[in-house]
C-alpha atoms as a PDB file:
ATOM      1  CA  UNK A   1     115.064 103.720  53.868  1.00  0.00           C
ATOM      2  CA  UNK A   2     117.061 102.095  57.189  1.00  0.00           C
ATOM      3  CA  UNK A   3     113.779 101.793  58.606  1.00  0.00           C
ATOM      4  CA  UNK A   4     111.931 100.280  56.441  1.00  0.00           C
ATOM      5  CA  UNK A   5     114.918  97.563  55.800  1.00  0.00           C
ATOM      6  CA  UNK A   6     115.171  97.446  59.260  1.00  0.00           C
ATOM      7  CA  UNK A   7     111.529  96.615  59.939  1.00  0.00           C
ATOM      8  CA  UNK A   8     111.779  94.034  56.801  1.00  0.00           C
ATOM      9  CA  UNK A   9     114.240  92.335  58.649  1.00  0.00           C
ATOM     10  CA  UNK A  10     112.741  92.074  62.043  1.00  0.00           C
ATOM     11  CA  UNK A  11     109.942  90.956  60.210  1.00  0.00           C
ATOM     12  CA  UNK A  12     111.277  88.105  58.924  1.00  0.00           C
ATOM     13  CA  UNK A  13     113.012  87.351  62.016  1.00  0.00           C
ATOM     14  CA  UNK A  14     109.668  86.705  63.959  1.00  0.00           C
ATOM     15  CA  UNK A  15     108.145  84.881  61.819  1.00  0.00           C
ATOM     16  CA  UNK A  16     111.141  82.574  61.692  1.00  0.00           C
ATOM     17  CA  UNK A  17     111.920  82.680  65.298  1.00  0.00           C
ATOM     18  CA  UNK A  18     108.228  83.035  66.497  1.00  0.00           C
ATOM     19  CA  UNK A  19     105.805  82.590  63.914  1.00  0.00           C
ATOM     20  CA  UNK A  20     103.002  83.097  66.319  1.00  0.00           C
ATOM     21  CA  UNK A  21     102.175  86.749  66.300  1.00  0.00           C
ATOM     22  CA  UNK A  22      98.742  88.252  65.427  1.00  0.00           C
ATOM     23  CA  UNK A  23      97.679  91.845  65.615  1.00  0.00           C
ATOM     24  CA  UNK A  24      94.609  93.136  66.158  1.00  0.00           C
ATOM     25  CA  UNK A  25      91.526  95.532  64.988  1.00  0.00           C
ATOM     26  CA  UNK A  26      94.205  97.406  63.119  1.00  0.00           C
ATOM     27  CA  UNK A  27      91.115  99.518  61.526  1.00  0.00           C
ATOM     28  CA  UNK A  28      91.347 101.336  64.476  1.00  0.00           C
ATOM     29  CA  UNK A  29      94.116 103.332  63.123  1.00  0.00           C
ATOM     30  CA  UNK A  30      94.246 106.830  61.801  1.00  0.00           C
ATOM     31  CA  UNK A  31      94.950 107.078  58.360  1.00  0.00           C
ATOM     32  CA  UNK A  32      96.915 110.548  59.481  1.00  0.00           C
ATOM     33  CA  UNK A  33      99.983 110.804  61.982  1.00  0.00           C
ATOM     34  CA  UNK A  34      98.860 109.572  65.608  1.00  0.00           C
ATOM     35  CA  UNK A  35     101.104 108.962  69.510  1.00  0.00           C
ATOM     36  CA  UNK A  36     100.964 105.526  70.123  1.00  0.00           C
ATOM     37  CA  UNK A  37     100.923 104.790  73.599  1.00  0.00           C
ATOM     38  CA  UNK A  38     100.638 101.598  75.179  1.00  0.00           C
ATOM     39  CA  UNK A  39     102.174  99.865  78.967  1.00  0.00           C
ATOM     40  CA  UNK A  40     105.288  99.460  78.592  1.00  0.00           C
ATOM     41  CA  UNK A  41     105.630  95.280  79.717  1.00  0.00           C
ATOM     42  CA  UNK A  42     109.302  94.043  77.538  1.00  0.00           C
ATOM     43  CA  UNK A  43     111.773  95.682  76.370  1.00  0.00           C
ATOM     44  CA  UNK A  44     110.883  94.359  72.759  1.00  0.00           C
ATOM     45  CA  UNK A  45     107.157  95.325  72.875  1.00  0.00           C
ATOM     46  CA  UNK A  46     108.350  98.280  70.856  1.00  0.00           C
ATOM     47  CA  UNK A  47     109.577  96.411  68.022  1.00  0.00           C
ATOM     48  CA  UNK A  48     105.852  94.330  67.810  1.00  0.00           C
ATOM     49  CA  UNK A  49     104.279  97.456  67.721  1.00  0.00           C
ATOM     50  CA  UNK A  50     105.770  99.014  65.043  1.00  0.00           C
ATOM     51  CA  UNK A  51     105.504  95.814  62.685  1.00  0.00           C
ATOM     52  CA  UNK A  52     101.749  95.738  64.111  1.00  0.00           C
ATOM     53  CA  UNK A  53     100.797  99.708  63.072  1.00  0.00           C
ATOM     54  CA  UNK A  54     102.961  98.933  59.670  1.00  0.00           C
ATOM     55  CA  UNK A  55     103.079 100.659  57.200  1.00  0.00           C
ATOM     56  CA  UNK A  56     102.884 103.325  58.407  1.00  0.00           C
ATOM     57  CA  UNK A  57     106.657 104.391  60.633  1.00  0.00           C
ATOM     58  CA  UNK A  58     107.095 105.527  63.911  1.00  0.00           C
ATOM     59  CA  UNK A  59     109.643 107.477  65.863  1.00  0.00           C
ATOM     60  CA  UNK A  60     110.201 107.136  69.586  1.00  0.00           C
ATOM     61  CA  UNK A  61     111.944 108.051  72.429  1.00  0.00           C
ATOM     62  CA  UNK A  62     115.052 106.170  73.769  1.00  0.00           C
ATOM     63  CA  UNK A  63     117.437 106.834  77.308  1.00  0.00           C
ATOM     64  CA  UNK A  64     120.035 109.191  76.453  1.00  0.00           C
ATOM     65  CA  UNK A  65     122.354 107.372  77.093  1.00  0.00           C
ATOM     66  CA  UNK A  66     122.005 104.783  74.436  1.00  0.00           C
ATOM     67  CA  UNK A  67     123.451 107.111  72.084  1.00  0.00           C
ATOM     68  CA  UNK A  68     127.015 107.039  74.272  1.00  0.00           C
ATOM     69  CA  UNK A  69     127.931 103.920  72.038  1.00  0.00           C
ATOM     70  CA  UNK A  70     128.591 105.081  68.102  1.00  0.00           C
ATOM     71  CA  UNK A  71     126.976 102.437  66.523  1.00  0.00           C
ATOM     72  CA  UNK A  72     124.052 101.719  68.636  1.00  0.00           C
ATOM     73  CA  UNK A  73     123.902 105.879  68.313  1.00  0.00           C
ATOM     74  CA  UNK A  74     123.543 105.419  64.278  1.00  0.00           C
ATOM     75  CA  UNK A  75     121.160 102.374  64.465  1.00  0.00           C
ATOM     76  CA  UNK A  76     118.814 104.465  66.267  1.00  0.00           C
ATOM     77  CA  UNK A  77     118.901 107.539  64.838  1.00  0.00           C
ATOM     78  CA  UNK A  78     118.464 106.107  61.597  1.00  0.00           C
ATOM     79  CA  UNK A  79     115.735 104.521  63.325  1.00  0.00           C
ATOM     80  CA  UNK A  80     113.623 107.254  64.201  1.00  0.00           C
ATOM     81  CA  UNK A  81     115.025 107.452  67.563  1.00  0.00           C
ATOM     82  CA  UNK A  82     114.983 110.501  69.394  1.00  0.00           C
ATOM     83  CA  UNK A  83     117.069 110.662  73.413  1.00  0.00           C
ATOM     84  CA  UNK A  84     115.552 111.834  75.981  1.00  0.00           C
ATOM     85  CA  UNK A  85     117.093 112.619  79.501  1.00  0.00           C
ATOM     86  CA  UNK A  86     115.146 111.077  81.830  1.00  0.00           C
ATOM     87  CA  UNK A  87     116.294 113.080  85.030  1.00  0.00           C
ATOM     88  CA  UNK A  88     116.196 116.377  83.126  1.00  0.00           C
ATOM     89  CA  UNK A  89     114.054 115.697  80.236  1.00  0.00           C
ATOM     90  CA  UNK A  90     114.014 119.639  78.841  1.00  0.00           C
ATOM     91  CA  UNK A  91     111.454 120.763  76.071  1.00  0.00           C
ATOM     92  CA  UNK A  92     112.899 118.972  73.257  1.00  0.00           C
ATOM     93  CA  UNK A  93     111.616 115.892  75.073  1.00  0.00           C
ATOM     94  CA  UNK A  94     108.455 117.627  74.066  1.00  0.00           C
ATOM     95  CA  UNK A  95     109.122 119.629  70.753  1.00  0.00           C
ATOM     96  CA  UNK A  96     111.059 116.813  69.116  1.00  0.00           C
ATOM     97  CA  UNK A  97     108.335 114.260  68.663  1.00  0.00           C
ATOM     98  CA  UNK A  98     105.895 117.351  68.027  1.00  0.00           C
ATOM     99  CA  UNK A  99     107.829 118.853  65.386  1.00  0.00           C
ATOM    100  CA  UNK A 100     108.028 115.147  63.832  1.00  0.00           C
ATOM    101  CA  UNK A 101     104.357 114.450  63.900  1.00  0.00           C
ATOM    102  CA  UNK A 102     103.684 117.941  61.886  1.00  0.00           C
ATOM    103  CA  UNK A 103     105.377 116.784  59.321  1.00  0.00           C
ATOM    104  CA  UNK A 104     103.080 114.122  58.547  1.00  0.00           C
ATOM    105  CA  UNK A 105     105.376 111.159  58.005  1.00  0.00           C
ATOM    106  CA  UNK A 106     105.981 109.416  61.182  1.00  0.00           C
ATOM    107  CA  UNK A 107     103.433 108.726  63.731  1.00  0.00           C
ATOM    108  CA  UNK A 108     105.305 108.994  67.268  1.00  0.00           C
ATOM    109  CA  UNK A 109     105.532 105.601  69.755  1.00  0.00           C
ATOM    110  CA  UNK A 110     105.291 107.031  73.681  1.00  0.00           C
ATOM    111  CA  UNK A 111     105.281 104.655  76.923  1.00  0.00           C
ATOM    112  CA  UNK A 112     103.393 106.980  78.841  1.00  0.00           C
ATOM    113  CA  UNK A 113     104.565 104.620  82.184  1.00  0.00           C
ATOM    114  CA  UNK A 114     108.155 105.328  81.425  1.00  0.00           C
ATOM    115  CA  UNK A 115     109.270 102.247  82.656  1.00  0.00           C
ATOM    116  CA  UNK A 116     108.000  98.592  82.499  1.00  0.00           C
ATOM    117  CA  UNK A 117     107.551  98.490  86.123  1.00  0.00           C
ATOM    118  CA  UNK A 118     104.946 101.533  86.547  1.00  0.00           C
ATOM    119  CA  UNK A 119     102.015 101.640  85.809  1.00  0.00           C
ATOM    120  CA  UNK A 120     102.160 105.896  86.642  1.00  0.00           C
ATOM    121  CA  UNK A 121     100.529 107.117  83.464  1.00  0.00           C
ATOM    122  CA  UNK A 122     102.311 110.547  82.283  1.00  0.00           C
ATOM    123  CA  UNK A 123     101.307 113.587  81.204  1.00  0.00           C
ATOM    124  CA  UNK A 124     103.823 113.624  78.137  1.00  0.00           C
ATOM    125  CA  UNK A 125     102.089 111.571  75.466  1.00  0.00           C
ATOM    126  CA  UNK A 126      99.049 113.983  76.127  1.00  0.00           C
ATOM    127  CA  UNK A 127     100.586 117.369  75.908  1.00  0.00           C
ATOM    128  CA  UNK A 128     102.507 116.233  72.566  1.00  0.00           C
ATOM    129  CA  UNK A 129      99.143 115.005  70.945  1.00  0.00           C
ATOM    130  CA  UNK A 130      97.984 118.244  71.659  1.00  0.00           C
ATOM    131  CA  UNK A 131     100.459 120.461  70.874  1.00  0.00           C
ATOM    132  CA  UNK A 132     100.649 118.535  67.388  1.00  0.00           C
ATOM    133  CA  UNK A 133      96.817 118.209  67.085  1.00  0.00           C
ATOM    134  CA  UNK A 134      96.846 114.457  66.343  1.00  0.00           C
ATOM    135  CA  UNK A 135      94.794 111.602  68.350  1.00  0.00           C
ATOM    136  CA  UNK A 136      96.401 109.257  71.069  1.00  0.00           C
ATOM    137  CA  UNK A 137      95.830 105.115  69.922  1.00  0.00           C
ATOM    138  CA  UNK A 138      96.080 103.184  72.972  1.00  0.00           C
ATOM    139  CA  UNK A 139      97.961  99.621  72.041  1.00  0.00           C
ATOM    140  CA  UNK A 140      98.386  96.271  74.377  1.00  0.00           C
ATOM    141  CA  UNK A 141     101.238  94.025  74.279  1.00  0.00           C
ATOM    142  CA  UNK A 142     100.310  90.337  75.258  1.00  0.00           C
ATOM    143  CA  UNK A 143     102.516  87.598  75.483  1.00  0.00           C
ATOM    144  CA  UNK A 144     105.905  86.119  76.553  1.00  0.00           C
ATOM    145  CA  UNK A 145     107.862  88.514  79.047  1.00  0.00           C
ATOM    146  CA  UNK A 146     110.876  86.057  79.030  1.00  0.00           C
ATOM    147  CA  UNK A 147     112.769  86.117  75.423  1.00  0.00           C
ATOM    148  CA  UNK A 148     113.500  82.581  75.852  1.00  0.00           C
ATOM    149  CA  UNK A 149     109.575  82.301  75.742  1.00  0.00           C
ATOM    150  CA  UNK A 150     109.479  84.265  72.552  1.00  0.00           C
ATOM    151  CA  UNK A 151     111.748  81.624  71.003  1.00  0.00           C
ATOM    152  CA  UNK A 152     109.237  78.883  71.739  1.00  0.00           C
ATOM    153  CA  UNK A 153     106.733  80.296  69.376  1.00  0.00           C
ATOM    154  CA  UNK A 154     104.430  81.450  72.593  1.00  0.00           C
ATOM    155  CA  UNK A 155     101.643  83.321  70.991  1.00  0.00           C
ATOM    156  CA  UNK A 156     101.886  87.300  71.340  1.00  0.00           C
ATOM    157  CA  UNK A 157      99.685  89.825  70.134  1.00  0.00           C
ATOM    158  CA  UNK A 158      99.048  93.225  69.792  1.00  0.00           C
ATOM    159  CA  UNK A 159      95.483  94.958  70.119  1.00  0.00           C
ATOM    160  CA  UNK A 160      94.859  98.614  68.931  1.00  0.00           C
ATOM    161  CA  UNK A 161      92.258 100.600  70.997  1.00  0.00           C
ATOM    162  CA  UNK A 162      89.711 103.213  69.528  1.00  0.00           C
ATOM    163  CA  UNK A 163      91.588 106.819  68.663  1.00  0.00           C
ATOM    164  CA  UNK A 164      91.241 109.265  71.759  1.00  0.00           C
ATOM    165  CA  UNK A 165      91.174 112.979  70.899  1.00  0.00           C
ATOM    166  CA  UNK A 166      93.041 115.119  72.810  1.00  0.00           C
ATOM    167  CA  UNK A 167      90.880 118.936  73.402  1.00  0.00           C
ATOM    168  CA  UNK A 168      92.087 121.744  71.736  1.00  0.00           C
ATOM    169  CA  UNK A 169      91.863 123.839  74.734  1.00  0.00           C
ATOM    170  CA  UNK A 170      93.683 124.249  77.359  1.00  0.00           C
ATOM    171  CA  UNK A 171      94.657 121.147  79.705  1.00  0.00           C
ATOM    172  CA  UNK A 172      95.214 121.841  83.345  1.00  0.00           C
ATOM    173  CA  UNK A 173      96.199 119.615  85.678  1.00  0.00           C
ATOM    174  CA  UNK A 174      92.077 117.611  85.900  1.00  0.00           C
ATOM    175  CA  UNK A 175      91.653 117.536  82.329  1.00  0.00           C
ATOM    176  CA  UNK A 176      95.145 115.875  81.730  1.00  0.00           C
ATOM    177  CA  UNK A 177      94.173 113.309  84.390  1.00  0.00           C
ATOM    178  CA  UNK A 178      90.696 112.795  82.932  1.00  0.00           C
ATOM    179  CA  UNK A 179      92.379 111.644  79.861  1.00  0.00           C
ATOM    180  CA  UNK A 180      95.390 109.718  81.377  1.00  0.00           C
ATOM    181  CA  UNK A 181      92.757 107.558  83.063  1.00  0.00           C
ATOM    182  CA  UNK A 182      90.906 107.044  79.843  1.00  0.00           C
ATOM    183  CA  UNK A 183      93.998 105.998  78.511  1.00  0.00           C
ATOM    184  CA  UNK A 184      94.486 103.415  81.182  1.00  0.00           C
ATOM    185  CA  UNK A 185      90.778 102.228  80.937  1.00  0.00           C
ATOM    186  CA  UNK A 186      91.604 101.718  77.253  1.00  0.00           C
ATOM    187  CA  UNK A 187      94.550  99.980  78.088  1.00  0.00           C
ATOM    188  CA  UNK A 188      92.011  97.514  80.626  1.00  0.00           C
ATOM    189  CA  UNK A 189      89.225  97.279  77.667  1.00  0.00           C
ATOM    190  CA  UNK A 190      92.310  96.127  74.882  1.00  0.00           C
ATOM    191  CA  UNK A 191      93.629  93.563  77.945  1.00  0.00           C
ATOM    192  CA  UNK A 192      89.977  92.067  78.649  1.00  0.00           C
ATOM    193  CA  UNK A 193      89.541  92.049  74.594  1.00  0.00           C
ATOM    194  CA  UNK A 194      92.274  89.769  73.827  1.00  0.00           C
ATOM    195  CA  UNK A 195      92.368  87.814  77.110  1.00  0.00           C
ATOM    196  CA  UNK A 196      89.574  88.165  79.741  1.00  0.00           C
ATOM    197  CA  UNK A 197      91.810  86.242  82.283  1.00  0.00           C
ATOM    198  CA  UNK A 198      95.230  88.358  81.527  1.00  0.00           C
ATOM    199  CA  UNK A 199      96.839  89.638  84.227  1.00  0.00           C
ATOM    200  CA  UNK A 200      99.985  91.714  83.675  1.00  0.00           C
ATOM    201  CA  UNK A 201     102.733  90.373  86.661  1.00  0.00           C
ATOM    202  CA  UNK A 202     105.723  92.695  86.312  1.00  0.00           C
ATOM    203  CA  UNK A 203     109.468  91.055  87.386  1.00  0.00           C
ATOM    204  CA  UNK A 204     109.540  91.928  91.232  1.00  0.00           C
ATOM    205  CA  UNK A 205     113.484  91.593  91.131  1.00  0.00           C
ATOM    206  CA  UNK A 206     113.860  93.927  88.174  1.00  0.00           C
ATOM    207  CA  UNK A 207     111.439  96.203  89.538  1.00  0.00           C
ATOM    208  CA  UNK A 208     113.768  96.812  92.698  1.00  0.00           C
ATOM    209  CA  UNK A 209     116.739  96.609  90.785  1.00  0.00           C
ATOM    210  CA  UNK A 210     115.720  99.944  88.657  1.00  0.00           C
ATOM    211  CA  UNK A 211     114.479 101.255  91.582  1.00  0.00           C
ATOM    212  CA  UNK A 212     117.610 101.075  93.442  1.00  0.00           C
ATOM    213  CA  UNK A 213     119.158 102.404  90.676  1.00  0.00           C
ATOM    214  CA  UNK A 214     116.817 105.504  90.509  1.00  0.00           C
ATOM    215  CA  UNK A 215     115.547 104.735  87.020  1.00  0.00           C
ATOM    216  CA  UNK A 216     111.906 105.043  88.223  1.00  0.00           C
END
């Protein structure tokens, strides 16, 4: 119920605040439960995502650390939000979003970059399509990286790629990398799609900043 308010809300919010946002060859989508992955380029490309894929609801991983303030803890578990440890991850980094796709009702957002300012695609997103049998959908963000940009009604939108399907067998270390650069060719095809000129220019400044900080 919180999320669907939630999303309501949001919803509203762009349209009045932006009113410029279009998504894209959402036919692509599973009807079933699915790991959205997609680079990871704002902090609020999240939030487009899940009003592009609506209706159907999505859970996702957050820093651990989020949850250290109470409310901001509630909001987002009552948002479908799941911590993860980024230093020490631990399996229910893997068994959380697995167990949550089995049950049929959330599909399960994943940045398989980790941060904005990689472009390192992760084996993650793979082994929890696997180990939950569902199909990877490979989604593009495109548009304003500044908020203030947002607020000017700069045009975003979001692109959904064709389904990948994860084997059923097992994945060593080749076959996860086969797929983790078919995910980033997907990512290139949905870029050249919507904009055969974009080129994504992360924040050089924030990039070191994180770095410094060990985030990446």
């Amino acid at each position: 119920m919180f999320y669907s308010i939630a999303r309501g809300i949001v919803r509203v919010l762009v349209f009045l605040f932006n009113g410029n946002a279009h998504y894209e060859n959402k036919e692509a989508l599973p009807d079933g439960p699915y790991v959205l992955v997609g680079p990871h380029r704002t902090w609020w490309d999240p939030i487009f995502f899940a009003l592009a894929g609506s209706p159907r609801k999505y859970a996702f991983m957050a820093k651990a650390e989020l949850w250290h303030n109470k409310i901001l803890a509630w909001i987002l578990t009552h948002a479908n939000a799941f911590g993860v440890d980024r230093k020490n991850p631990g399996p229910s980094a893997i068994k959380t979003p697995v167990r949550m796709l089995k049950q049929g009702k959330l599909s399960v957002m994943v940045f398989p970059s980790g941060s904005r300012y990689s472009e390192d695609i992760k084996g993650g997103a793979i082994l929890i399509a696997k180990l939950a049998k569902v199909p990877i959908v490979p989604a593009v963000y495109q548009g304003p990286l500044k908020f203030s940009q947002v607020l000017l009604r700069r045009r975003i939108t979001v692109r959904f790629g064709d389904p990948i399907t994860v084997p059923t067998g097992r994945l060593d270390d080749k076959a996860t990398q086969a797929i983790g650069e078919q995910m980033q060719a997907a990512f290139d095809q949905i870029d050249k799609a919507i904009d055969p000129n974009f080129k994504y220019v992360p924040d050089k400044e924030k990039y070191l900043e994180e770095k410094a900080k060990g985030k990446l």
